[in-house]
N, C-alpha and C. Protein backbone atom coordinates (compact mmCIF):
# COMPACT_ATOMS: atom_id res chain seq x y z
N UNK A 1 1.13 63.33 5.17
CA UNK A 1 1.87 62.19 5.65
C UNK A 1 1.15 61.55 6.84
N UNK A 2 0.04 62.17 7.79
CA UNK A 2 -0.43 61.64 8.80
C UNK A 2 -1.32 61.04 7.93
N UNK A 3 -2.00 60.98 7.70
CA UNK A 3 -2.97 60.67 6.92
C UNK A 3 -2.61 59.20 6.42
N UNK A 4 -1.39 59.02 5.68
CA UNK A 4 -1.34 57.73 4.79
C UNK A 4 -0.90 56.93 6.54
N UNK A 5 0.12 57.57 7.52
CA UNK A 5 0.54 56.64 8.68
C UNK A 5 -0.83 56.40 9.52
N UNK A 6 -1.89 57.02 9.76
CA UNK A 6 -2.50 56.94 10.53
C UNK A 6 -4.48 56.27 10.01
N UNK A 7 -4.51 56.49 8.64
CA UNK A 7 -5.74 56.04 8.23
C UNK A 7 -5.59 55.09 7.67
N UNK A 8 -4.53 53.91 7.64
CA UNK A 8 -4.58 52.60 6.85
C UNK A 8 -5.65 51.93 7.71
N UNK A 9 -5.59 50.47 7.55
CA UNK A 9 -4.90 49.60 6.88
C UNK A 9 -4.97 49.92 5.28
N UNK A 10 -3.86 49.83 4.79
CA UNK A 10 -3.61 50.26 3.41
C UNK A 10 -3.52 48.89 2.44
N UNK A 11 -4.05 48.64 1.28
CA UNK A 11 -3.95 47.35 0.34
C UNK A 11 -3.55 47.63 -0.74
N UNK A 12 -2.62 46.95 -1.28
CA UNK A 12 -2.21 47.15 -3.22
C UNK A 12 -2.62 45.83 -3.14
N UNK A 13 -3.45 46.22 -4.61
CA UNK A 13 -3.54 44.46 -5.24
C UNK A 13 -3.60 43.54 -4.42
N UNK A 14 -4.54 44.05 -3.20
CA UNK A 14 -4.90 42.37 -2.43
C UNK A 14 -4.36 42.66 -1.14
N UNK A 15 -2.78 42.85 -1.59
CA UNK A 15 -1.51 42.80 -0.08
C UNK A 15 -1.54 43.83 0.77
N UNK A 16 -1.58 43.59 2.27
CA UNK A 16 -1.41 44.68 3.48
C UNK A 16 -0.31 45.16 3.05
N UNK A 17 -0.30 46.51 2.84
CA UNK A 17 1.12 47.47 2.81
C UNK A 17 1.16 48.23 4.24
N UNK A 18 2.51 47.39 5.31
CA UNK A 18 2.84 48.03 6.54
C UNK A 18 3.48 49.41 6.41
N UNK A 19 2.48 50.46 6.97
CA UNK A 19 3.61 51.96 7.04
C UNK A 19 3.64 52.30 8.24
N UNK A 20 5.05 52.81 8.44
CA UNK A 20 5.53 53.41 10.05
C UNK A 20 6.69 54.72 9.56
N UNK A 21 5.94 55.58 10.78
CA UNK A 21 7.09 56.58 10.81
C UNK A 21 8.27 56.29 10.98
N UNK A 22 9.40 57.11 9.84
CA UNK A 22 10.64 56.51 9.84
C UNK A 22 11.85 56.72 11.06
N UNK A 23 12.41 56.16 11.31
CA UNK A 23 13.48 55.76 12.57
C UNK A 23 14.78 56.36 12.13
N UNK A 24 15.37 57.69 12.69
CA UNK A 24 16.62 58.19 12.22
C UNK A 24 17.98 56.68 12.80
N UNK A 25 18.62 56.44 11.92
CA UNK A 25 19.70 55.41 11.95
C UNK A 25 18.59 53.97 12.46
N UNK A 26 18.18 53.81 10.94
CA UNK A 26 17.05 53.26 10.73
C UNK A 26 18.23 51.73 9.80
N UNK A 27 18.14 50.51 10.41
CA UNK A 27 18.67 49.49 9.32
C UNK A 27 17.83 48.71 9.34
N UNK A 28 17.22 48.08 7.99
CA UNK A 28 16.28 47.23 7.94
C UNK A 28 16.81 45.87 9.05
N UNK A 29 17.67 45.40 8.80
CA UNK A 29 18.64 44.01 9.31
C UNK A 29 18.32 44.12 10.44
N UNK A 30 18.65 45.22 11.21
CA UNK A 30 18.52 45.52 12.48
C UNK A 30 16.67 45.37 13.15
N UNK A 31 15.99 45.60 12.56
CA UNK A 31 14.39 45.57 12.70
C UNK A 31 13.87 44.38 12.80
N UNK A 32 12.80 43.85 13.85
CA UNK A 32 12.37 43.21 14.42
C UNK A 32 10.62 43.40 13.68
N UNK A 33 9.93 42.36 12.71
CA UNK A 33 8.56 42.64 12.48
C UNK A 33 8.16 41.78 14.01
N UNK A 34 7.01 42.73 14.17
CA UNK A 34 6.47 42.36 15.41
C UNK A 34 4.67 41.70 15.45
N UNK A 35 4.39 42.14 14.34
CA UNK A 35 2.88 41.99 13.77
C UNK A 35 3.06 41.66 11.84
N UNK A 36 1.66 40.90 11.50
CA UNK A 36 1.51 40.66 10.41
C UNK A 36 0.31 40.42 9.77
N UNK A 37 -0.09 40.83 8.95
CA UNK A 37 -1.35 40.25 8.36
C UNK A 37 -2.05 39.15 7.63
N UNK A 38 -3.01 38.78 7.95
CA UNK A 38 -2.79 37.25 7.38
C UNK A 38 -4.63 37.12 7.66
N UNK A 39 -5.09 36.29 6.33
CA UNK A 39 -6.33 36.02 5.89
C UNK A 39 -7.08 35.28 6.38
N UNK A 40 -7.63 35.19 7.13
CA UNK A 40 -8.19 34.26 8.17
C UNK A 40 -9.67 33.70 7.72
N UNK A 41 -9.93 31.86 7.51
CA UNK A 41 -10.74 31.69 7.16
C UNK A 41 -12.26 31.20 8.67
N UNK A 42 -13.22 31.14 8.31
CA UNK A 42 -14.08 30.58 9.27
C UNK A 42 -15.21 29.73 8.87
N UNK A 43 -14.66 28.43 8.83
CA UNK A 43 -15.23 27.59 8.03
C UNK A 43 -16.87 27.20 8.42
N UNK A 44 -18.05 26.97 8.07
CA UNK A 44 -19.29 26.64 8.25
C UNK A 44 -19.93 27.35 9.34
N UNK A 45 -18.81 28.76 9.38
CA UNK A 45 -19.89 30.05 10.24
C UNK A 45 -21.65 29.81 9.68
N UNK A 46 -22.17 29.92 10.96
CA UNK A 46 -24.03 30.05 10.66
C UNK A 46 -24.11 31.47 9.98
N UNK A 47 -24.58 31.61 9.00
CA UNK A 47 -25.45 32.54 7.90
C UNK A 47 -26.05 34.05 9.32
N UNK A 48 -25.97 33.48 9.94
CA UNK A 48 -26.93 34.68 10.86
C UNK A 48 -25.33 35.42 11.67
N UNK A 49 -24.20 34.86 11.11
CA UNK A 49 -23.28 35.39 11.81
C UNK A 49 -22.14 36.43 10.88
N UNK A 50 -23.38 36.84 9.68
CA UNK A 50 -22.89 37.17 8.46
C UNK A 50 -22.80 38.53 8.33
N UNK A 51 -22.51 39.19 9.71
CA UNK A 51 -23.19 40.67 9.76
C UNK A 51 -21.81 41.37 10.43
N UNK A 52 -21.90 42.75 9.30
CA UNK A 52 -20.84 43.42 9.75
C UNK A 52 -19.85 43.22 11.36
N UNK A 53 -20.86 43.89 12.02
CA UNK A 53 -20.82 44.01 13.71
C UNK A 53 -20.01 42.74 14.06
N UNK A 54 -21.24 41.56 13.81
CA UNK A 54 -20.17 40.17 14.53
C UNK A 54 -18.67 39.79 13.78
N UNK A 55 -18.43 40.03 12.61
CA UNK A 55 -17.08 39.74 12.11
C UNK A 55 -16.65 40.44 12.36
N UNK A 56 -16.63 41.74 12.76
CA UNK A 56 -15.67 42.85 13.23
C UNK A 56 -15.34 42.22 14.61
N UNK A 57 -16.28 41.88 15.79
CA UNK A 57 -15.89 41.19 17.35
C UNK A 57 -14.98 39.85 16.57
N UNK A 58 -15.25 39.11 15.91
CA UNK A 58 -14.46 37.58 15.67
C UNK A 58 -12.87 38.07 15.21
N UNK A 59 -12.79 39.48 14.04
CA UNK A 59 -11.61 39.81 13.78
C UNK A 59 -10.94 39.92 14.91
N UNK A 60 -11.74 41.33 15.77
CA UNK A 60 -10.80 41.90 16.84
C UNK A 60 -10.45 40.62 18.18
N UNK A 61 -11.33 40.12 18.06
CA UNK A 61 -10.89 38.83 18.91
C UNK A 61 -9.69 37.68 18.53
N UNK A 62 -9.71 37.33 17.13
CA UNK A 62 -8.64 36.87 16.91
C UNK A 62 -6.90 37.45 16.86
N UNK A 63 -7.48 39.37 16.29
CA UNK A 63 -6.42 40.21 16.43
C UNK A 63 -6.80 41.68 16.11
N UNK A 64 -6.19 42.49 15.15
CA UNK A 64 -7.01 43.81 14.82
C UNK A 64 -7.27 43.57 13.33
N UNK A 65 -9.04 43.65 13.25
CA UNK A 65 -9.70 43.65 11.77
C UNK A 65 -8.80 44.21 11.07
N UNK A 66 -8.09 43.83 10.13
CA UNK A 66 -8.13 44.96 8.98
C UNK A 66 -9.13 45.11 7.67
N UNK A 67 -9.56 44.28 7.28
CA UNK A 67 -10.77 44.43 6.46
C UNK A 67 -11.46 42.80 6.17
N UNK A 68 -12.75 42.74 5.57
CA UNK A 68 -13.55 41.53 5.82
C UNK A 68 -13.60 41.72 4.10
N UNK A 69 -13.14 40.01 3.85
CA UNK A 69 -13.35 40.09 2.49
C UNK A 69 -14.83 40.52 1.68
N UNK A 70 -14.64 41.09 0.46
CA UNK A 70 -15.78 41.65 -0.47
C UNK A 70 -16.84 40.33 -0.42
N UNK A 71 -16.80 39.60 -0.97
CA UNK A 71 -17.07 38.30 -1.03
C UNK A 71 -18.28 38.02 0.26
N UNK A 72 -17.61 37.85 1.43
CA UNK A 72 -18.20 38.05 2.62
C UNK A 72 -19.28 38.45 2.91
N UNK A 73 -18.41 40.10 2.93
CA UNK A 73 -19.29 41.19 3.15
C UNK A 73 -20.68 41.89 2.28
N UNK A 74 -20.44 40.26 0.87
CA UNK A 74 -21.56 41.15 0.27
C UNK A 74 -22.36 40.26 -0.03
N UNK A 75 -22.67 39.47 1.29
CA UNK A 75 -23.52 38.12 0.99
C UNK A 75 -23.34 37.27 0.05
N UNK A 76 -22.32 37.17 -0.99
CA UNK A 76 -22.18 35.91 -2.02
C UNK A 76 -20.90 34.55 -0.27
N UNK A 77 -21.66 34.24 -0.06
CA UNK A 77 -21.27 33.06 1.07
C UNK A 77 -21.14 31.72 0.35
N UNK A 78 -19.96 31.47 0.96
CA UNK A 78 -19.54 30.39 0.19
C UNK A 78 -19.91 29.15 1.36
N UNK A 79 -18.79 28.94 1.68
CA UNK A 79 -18.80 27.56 2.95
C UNK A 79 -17.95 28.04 3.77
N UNK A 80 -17.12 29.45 3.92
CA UNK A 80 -16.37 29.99 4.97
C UNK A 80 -16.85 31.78 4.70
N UNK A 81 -16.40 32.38 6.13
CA UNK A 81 -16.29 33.05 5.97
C UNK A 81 -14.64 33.92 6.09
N UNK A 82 -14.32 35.14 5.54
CA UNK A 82 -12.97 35.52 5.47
C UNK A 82 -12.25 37.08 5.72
N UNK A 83 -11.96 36.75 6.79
CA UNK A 83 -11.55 38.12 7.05
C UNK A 83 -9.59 38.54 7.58
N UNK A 84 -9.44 39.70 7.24
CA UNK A 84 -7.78 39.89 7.47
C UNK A 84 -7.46 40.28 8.21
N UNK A 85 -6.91 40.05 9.77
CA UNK A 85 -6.43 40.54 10.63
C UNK A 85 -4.85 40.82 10.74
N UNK A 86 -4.45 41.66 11.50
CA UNK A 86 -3.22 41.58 11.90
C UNK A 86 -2.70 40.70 13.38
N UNK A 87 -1.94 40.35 13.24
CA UNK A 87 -1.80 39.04 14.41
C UNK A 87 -0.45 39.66 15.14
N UNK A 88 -0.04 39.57 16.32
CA UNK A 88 1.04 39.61 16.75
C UNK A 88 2.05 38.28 16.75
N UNK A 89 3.12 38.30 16.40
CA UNK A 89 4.26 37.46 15.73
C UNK A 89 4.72 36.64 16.97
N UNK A 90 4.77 37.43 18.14
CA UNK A 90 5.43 36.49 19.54
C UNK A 90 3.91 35.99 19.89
N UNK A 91 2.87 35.74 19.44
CA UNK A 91 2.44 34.94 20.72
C UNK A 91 1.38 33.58 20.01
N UNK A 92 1.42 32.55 19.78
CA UNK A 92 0.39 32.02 19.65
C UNK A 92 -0.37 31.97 19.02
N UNK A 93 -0.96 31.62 17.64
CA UNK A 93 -1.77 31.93 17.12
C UNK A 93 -3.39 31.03 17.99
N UNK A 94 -4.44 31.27 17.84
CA UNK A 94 -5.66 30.30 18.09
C UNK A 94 -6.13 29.93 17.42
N UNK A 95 -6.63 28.79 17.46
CA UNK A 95 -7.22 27.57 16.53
C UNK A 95 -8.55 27.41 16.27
N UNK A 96 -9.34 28.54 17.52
CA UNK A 96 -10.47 28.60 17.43
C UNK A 96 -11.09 29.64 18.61
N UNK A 97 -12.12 29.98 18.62
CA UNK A 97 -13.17 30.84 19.64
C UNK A 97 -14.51 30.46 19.74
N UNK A 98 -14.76 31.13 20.63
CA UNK A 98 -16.47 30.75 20.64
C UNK A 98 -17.26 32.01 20.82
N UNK A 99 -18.32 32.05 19.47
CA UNK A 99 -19.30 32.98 18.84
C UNK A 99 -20.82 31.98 19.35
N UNK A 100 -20.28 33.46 20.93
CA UNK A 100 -21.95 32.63 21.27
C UNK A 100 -21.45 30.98 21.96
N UNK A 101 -22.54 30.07 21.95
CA UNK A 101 -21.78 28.85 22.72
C UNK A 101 -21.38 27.98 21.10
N UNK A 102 -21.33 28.60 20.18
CA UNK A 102 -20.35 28.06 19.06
C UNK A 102 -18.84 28.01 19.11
N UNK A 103 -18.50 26.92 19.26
CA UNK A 103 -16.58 26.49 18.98
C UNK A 103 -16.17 27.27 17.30
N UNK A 104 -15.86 27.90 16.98
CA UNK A 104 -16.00 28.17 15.68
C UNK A 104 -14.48 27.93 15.15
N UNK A 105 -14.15 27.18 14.35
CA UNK A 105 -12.50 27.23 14.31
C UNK A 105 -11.57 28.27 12.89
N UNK A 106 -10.64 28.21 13.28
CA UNK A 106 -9.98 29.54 12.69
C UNK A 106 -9.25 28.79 11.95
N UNK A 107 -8.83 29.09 10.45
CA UNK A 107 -7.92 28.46 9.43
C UNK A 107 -7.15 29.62 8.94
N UNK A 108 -5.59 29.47 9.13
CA UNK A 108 -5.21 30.30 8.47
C UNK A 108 -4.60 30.51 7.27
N UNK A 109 -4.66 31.15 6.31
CA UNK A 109 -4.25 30.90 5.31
C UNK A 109 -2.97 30.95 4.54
N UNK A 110 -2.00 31.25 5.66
CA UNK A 110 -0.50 31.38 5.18
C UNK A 110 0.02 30.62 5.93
N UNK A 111 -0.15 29.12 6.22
CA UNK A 111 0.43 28.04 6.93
C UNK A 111 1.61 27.65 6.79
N UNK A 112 2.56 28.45 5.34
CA UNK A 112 3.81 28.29 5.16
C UNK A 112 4.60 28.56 5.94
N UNK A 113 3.65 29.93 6.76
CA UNK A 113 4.18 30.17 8.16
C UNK A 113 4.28 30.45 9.49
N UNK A 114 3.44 29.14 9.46
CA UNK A 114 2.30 28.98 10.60
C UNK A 114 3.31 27.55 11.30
N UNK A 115 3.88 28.21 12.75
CA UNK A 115 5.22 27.18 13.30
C UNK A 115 4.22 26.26 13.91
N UNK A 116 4.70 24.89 13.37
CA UNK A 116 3.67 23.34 13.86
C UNK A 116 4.51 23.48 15.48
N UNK A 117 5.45 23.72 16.02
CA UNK A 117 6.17 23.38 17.41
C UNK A 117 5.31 24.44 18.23
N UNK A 118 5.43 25.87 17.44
CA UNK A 118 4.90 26.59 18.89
C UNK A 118 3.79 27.59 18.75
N UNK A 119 2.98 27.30 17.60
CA UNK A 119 1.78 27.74 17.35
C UNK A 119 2.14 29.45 16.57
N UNK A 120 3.37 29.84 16.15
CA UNK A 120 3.31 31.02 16.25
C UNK A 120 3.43 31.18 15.07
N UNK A 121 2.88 32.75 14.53
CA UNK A 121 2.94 33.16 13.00
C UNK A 121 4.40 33.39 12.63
N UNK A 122 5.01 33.21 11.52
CA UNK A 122 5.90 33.90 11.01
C UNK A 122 6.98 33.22 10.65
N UNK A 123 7.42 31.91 11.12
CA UNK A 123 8.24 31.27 10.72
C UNK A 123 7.79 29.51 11.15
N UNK A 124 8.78 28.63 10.27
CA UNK A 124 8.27 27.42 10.23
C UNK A 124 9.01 26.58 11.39
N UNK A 125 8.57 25.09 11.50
CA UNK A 125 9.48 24.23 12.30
C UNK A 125 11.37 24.39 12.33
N UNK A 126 11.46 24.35 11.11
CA UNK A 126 12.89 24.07 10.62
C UNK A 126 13.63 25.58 11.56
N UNK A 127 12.85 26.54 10.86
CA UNK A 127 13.17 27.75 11.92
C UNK A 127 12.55 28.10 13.51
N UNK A 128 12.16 27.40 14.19
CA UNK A 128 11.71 28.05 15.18
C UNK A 128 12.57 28.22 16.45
N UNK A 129 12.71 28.81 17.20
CA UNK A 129 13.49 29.09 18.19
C UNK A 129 12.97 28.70 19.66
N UNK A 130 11.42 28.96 19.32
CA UNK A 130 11.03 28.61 21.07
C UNK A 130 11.35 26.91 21.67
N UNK A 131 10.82 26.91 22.84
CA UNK A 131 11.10 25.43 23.91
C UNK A 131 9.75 24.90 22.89
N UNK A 132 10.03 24.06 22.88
CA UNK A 132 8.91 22.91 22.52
C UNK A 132 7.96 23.16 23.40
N UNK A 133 6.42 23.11 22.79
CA UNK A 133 5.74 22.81 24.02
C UNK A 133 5.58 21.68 24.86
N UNK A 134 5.07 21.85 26.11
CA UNK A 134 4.42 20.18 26.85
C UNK A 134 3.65 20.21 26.84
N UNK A 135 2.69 19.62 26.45
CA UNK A 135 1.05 19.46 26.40
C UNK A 135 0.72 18.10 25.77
N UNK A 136 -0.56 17.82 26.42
CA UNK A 136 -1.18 16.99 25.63
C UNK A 136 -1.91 17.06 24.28
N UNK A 137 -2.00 17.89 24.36
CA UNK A 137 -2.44 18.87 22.99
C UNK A 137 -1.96 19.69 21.96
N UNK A 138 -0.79 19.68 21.81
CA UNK A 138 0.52 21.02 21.19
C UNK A 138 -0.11 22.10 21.00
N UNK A 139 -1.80 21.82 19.79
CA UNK A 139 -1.91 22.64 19.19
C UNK A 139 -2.97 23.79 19.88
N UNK A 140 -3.31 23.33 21.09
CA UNK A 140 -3.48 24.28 22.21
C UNK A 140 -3.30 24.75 22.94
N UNK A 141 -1.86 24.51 23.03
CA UNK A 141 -0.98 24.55 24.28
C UNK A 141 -0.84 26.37 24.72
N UNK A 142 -0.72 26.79 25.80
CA UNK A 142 -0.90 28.38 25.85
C UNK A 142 -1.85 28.76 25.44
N UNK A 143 -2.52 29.03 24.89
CA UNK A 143 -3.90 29.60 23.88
C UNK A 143 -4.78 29.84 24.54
N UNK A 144 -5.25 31.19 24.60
CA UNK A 144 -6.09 31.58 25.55
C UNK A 144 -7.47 31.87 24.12
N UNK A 145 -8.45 31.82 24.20
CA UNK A 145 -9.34 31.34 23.30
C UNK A 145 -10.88 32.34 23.75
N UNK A 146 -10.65 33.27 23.08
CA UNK A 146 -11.54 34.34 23.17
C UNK A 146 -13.13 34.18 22.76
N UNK A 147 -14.34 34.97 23.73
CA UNK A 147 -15.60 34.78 23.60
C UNK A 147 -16.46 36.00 22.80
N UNK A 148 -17.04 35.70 21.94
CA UNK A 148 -17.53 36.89 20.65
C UNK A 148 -19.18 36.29 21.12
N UNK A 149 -19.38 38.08 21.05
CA UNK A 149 -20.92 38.10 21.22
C UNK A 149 -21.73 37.69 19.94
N UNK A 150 -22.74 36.97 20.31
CA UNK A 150 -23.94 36.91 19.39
C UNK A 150 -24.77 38.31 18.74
N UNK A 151 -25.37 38.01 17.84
CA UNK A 151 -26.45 39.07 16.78
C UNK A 151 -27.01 39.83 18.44
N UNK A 152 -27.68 38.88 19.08
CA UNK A 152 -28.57 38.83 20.02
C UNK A 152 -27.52 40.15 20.95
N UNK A 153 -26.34 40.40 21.25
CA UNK A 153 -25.78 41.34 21.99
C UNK A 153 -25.59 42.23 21.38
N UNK A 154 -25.46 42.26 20.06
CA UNK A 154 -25.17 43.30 19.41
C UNK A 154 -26.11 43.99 19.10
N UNK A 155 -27.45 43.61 18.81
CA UNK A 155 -28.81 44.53 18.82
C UNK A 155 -28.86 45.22 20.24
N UNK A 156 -28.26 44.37 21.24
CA UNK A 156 -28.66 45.42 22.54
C UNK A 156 -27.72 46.47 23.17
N UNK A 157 -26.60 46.80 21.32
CA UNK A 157 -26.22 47.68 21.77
C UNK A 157 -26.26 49.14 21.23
């Protein structure tokens, strides 16, 4: 049983399967998801940024890797690259980072529930609960926007 809780991320057919040790007077209704997984694209990444090491820093920078698509990872490169992180649900998603002095921007791929008011994963406008943002920008508003090392740091490590 440690084993299946503790060595995921676990996949059926594609989909993150979330496992947690169970909660005596446990009600689903009652449970709060706090994290989620979700496919993250990176559109016209440079070819030299195609390497294990750096998509693992871009995952963990956007959230925690859970795995880098096959596709990807096995040099058939399309025009993005694609990897699955888990994201935390309260805060913000980011729109983008910088790999190296590259802006690189982040697309996500479950925008059904991706909230346009407050940037956050998991539910839409119609549902959202937070204050509106103020910004001149909405879709940067809060977003703290993380820096991923180059090939060049990662050989010197």
């Amino acid at each position: 049983m440690d084993k299946v809780i503790h060595l995921g991320p676990w996949f059926i057919n594609g989909h993150f399967l979330s496992i947690s040790k169970w909660k005596s007077n446990f009600v689903a209704r009652n449970e709060k998801l706090t994290t989620s997984a979700v496919w993250v694209r990176l559109p016209q990444l440079p070819t030299e940024f195609y390497d294990g090491k750096i998509l693992a820093k871009i995952g963990n920078a956007i959230g925690r890797l859970l795995k880098i698509d096959t596709c990807t990872s096995t040099t058939l490169r399309g025009r993005y690259a694609r990897i699955c992180v888990e994201i935390p649900l309260e805060i913000p998603v980011q729109s983008f980072l910088f790999v190296g002095d590259l802006k690189q921007d982040i697309l996500y791929e479950e925008e059904d529930f991706l909230c346009k008011n407050c940037g956050r994963f998991g539910h839409t406008l119609r549902q959202c609960t937070y204050i509106k943002m103020q910004s001149l920008d909405p879709h940067h508003a809060g977003q703290k926007h993380q820096q991923v090392a180059t090939q060049d740091a990662c050989d010197s490590e």
